[in-house]
Structure formats: structure tokens, C-alpha cells
N, C-alpha and C. Protein backbone atom coordinates (compact mmCIF):
# COMPACT_ATOMS: atom_id res chain seq x y z
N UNK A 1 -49.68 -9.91 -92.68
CA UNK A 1 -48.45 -9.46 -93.29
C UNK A 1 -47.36 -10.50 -93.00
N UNK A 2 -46.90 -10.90 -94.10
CA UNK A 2 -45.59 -11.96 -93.61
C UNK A 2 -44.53 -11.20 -92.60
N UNK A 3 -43.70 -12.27 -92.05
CA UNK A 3 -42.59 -11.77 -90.94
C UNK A 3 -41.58 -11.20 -91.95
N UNK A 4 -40.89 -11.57 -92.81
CA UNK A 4 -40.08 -10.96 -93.68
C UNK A 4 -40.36 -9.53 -94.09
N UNK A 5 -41.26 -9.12 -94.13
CA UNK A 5 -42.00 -8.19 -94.43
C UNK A 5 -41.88 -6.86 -93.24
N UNK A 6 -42.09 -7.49 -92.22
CA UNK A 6 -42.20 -6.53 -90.89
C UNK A 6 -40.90 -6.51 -90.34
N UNK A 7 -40.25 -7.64 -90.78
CA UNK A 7 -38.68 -6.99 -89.79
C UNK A 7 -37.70 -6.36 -90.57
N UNK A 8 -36.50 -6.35 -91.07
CA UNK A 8 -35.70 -5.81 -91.96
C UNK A 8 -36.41 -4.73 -92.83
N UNK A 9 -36.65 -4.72 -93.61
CA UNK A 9 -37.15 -4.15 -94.79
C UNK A 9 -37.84 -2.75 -94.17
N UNK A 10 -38.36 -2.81 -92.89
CA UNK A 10 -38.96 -1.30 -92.12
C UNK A 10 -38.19 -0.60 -91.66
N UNK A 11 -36.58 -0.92 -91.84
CA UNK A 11 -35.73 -0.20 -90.98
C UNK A 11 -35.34 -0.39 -89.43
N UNK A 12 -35.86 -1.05 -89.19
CA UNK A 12 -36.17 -1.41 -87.13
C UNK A 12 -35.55 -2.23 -87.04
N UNK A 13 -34.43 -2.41 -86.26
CA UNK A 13 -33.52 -3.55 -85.65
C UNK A 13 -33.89 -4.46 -84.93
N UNK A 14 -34.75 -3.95 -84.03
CA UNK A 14 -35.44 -4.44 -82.87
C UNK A 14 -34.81 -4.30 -81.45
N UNK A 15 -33.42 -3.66 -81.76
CA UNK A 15 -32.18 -3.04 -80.46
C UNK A 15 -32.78 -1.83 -79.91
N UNK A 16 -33.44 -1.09 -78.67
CA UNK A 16 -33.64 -0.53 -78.49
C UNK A 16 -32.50 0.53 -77.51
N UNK A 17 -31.89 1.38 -77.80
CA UNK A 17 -30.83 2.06 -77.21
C UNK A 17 -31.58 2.97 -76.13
N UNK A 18 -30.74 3.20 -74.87
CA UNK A 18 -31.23 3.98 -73.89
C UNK A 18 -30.40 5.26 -74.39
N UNK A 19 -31.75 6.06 -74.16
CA UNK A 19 -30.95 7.65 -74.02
C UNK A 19 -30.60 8.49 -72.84
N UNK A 20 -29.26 8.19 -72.70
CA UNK A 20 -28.80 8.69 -71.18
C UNK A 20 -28.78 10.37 -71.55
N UNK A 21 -28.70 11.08 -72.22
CA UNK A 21 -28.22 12.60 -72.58
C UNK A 21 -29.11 13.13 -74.30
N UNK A 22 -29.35 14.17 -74.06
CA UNK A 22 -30.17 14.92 -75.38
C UNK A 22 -28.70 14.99 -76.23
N UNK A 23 -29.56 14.51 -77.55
CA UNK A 23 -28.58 14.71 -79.00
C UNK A 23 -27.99 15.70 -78.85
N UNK A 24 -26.93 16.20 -79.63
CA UNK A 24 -26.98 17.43 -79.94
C UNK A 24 -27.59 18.46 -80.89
N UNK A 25 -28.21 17.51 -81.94
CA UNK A 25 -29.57 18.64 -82.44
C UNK A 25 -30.70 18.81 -81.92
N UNK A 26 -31.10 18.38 -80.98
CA UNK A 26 -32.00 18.53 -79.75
C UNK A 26 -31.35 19.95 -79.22
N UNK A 27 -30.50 20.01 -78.28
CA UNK A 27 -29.84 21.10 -78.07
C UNK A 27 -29.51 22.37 -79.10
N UNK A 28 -29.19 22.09 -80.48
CA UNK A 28 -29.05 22.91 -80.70
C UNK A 28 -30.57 23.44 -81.56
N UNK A 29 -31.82 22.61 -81.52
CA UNK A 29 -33.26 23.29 -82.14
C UNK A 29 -33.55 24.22 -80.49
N UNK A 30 -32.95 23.21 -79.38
CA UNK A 30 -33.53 24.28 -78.07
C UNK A 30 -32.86 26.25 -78.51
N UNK A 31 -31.49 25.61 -78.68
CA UNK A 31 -30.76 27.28 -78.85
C UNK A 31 -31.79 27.92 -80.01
N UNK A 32 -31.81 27.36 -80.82
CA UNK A 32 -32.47 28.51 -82.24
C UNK A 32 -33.83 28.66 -82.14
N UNK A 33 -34.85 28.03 -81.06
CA UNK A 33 -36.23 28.17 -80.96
C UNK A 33 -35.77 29.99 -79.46
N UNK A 34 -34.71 29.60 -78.53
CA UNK A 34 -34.66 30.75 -77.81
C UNK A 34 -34.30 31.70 -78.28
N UNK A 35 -33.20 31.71 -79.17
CA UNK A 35 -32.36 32.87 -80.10
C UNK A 35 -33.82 33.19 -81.00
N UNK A 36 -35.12 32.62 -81.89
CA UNK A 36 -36.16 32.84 -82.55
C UNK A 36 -36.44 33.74 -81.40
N UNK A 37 -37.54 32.91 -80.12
CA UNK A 37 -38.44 34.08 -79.54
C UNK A 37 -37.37 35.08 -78.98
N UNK A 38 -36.41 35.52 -78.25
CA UNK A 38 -35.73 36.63 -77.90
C UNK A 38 -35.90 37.39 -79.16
N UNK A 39 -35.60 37.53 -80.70
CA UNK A 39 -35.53 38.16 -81.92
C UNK A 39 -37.05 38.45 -81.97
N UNK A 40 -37.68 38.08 -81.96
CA UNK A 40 -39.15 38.41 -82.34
C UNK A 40 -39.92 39.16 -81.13
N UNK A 41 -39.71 38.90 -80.10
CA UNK A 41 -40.04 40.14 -78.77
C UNK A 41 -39.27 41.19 -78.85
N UNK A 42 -37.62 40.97 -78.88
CA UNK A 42 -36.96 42.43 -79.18
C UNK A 42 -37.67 43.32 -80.23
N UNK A 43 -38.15 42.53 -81.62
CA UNK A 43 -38.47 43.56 -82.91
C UNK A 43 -40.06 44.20 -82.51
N UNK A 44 -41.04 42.73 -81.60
CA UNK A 44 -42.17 43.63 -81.05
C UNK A 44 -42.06 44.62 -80.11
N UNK A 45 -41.54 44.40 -78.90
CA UNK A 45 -40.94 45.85 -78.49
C UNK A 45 -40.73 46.92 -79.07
N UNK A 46 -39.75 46.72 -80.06
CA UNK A 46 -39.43 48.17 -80.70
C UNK A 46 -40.50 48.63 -81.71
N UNK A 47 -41.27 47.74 -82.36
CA UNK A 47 -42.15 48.06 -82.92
C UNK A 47 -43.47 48.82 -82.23
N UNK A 48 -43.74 48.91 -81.23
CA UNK A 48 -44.87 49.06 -80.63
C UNK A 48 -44.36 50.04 -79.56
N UNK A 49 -43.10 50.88 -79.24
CA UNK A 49 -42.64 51.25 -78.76
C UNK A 49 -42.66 52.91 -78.87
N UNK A 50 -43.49 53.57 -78.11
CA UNK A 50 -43.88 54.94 -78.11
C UNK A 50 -43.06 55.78 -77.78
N UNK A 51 -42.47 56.87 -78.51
CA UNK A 51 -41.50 57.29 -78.61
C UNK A 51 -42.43 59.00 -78.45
């Protein structure tokens, strides 16, 4: 594969940035995956819930 080919044109700078701290959509897929399972155990609970 030519070099022209593999550098620019793939998107890749070749700058690699350190990640000192999580994105904030990192953080916020963590909130909506906990807010998901809390909602879906509350509704199995009540569903299965002998009254």
C-alpha cells in the first residue's frame, strides 16, 4: 500500500493524546446503563411479586 495512502486519508494523525479523565459520554452511557438495570429489576420485582 503506498504511504500516501496510509497516512492522511485514514483519518489518524499519528498524535496520540493521553487520557487523564473519562469523557463525558463515557460517564454519562455509565449513568443510563445504571438508571437501565435499576428500571428493569424494579419492574421484575413488581412483576413477580406475590401479593
Amino acid at each position: 500500500m503506498p504511504l500516501t495512502v496510509m497516512t492522511a486519508a485514514n483519518g489518524h494523525s499519528d498524535v496520540v493524546n493521553v487520557r487523564t479523565h473519562p469523557e463525558l459520554s463515557d460517564v454519562a452511557l455509565f449513568v443510563v446503563a445504571i438508571g437501565a438495570i435499576w428500571f428493569l429489576r424494579r419492574a421484575l420485582r413488581r412483576r413477580n411479586r406475590k401479593d
